[in-house]
Protein backbone atom coordinates (compact mmCIF):
# COMPACT_ATOMS: atom_id res chain seq x y z
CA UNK A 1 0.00 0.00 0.00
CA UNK A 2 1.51 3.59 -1.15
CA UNK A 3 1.69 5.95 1.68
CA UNK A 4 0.62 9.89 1.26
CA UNK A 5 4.33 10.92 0.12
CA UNK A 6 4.46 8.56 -2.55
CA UNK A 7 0.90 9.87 -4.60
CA UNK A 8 2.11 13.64 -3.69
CA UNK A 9 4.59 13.01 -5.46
CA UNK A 10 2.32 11.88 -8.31
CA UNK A 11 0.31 14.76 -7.84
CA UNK A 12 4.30 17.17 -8.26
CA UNK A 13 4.62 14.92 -11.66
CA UNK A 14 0.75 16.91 -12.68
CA UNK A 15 2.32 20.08 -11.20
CA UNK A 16 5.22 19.74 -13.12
CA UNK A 17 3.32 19.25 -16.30
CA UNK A 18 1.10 22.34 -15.81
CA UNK A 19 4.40 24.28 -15.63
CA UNK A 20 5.67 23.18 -18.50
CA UNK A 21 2.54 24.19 -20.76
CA UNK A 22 2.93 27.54 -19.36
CA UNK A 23 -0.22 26.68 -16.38
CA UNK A 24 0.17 27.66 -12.74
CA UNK A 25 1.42 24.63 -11.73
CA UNK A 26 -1.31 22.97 -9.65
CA UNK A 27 -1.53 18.78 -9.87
CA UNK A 28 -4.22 16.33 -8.84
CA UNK A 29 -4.68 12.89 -8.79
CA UNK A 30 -7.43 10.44 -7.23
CA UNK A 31 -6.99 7.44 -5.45
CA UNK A 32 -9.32 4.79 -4.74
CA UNK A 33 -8.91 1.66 -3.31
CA UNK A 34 -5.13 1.79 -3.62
CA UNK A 35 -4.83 3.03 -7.12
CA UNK A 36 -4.50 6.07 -9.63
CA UNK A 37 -8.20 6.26 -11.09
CA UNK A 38 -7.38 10.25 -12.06
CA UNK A 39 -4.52 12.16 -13.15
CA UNK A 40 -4.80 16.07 -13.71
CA UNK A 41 -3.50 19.78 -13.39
CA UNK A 42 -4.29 22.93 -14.46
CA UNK A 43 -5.85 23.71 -17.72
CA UNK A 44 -7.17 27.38 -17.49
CA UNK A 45 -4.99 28.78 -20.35
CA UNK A 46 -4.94 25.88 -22.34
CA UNK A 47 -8.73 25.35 -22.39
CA UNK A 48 -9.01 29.49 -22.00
CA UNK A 49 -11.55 28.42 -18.70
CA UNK A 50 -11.31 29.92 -15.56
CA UNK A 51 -12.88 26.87 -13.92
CA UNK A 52 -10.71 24.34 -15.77
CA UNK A 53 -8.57 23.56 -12.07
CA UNK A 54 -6.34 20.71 -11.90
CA UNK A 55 -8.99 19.29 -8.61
CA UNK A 56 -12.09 19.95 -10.78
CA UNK A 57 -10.15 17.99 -14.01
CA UNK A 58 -9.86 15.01 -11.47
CA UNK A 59 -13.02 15.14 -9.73
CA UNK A 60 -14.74 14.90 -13.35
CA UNK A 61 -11.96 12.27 -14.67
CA UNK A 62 -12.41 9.83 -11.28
CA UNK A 63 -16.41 10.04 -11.65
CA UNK A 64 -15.81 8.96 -15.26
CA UNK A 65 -13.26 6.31 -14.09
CA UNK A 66 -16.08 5.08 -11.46
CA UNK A 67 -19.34 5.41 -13.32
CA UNK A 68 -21.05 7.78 -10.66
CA UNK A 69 -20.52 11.29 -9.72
CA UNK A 70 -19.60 10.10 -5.65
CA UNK A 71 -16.18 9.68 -4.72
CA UNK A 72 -17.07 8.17 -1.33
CA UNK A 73 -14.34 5.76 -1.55
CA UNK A 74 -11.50 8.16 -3.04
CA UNK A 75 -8.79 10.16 -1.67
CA UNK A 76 -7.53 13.29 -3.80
CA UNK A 77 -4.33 14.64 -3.51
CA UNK A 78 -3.37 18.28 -4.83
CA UNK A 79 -0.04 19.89 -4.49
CA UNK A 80 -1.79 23.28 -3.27
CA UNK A 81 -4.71 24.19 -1.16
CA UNK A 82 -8.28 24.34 -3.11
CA UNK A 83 -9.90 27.34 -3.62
CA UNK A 84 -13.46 27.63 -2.57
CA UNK A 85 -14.92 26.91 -5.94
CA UNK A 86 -12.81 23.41 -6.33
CA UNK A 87 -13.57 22.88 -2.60
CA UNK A 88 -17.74 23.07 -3.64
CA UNK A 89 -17.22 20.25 -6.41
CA UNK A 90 -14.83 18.20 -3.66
CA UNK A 91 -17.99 18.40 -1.29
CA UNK A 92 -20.26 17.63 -4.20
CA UNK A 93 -18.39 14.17 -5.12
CA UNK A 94 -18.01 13.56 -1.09
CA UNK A 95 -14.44 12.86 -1.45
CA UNK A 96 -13.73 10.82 1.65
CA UNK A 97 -10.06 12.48 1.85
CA UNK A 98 -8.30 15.42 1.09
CA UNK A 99 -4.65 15.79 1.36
CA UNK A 100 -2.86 18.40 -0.12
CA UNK A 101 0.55 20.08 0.10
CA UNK A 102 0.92 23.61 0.21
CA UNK A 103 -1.46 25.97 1.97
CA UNK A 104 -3.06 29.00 0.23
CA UNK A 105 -3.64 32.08 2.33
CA UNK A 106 -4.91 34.08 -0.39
CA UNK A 107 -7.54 32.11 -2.48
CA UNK A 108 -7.48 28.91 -0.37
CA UNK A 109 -11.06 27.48 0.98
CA UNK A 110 -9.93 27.80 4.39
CA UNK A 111 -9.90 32.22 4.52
CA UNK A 112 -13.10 32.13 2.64
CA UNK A 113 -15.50 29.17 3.36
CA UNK A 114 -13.70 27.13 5.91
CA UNK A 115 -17.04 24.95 6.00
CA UNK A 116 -17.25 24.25 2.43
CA UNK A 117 -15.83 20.25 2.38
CA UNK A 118 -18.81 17.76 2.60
CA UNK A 119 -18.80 16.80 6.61
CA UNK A 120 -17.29 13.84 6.41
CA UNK A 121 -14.49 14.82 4.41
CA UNK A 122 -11.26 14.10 6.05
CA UNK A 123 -8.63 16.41 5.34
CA UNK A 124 -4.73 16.10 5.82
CA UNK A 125 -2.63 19.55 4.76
CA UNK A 126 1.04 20.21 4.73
CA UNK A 127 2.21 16.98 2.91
CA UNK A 128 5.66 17.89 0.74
CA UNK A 129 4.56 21.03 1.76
CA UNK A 130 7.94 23.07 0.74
CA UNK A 131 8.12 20.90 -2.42
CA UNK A 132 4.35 21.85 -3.46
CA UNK A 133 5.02 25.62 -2.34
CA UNK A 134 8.67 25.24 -3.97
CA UNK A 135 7.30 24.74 -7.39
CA UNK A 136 4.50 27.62 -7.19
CA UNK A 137 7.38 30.13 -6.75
CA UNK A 138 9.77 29.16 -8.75
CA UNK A 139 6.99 29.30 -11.38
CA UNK A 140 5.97 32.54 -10.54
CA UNK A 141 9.40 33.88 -9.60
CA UNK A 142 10.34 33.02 -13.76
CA UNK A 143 6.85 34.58 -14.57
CA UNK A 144 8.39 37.85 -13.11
């Protein structure tokens, strides 16, 4: 059984990607039952859409892996904190587990709708934490 640390890191691979096609470099993958069901990351320049965000690319891509919009079962991992709107479509799917890397003080769920995750949603923050937040500045830093 992978641990946390190893699907963050699959989630950096997504990250990595977005950077590369010129996207804020945000990754996402789903897990369920012990395996990858979703791999994404950003796509708002690419698919000119603001609400094309690497966490609602994998919430769509796991329902279509499982056949039903729920994701009771699934854990998603994302390299940064959700923002409030990706945080309503986590709810939506009732992701069992959240676990993501880097916080977000300015656009992350957690200022603005702290409530927002479905209830039962368990959430884990801070994993590769400095490698998530690593990648977001050097981005940004080059973007300068």
């Amino acid at each position: 059984m992978a641990d946390d640390n190893f699907y963050m890191k699959q989630a950096l691979v997504e990250a990595q990607r977005a950077a590369e096609a010129g996207e804020v470099p945000v990754g996402a993958v789903v897990v369920c039952r012990d395996r990858i069901i979703a791999r994404a990351h950003n796509l708002t320049e690419t698919l000119n859409d603001v609400t094309a965000h690497a966490e609602m690319q994998a919430v769509t891509a796991a329902a279509n892996a499982l056949g039903g919009k729920y994701l009771n079962d699934c854990t998603l991992y994302v390299t940064v904190e959700p923002c409030v709107m990706c945080a309503g479509a986590i709810a939506w799917a009732q992701v069992r587990r959240l676990v993501f890397g880097a916080g977000d003080e300015k656009r992350g769920y957690r200022k603005y709708a702290p409530d927002s995750l479905h209830p039962k949603t368990e959430v884990l923050t801070g994993v590769m934490a400095d490698e998530c937040a690593g990648l977001m500045k050097d981005f940004f830093k080059k973007k300068r």
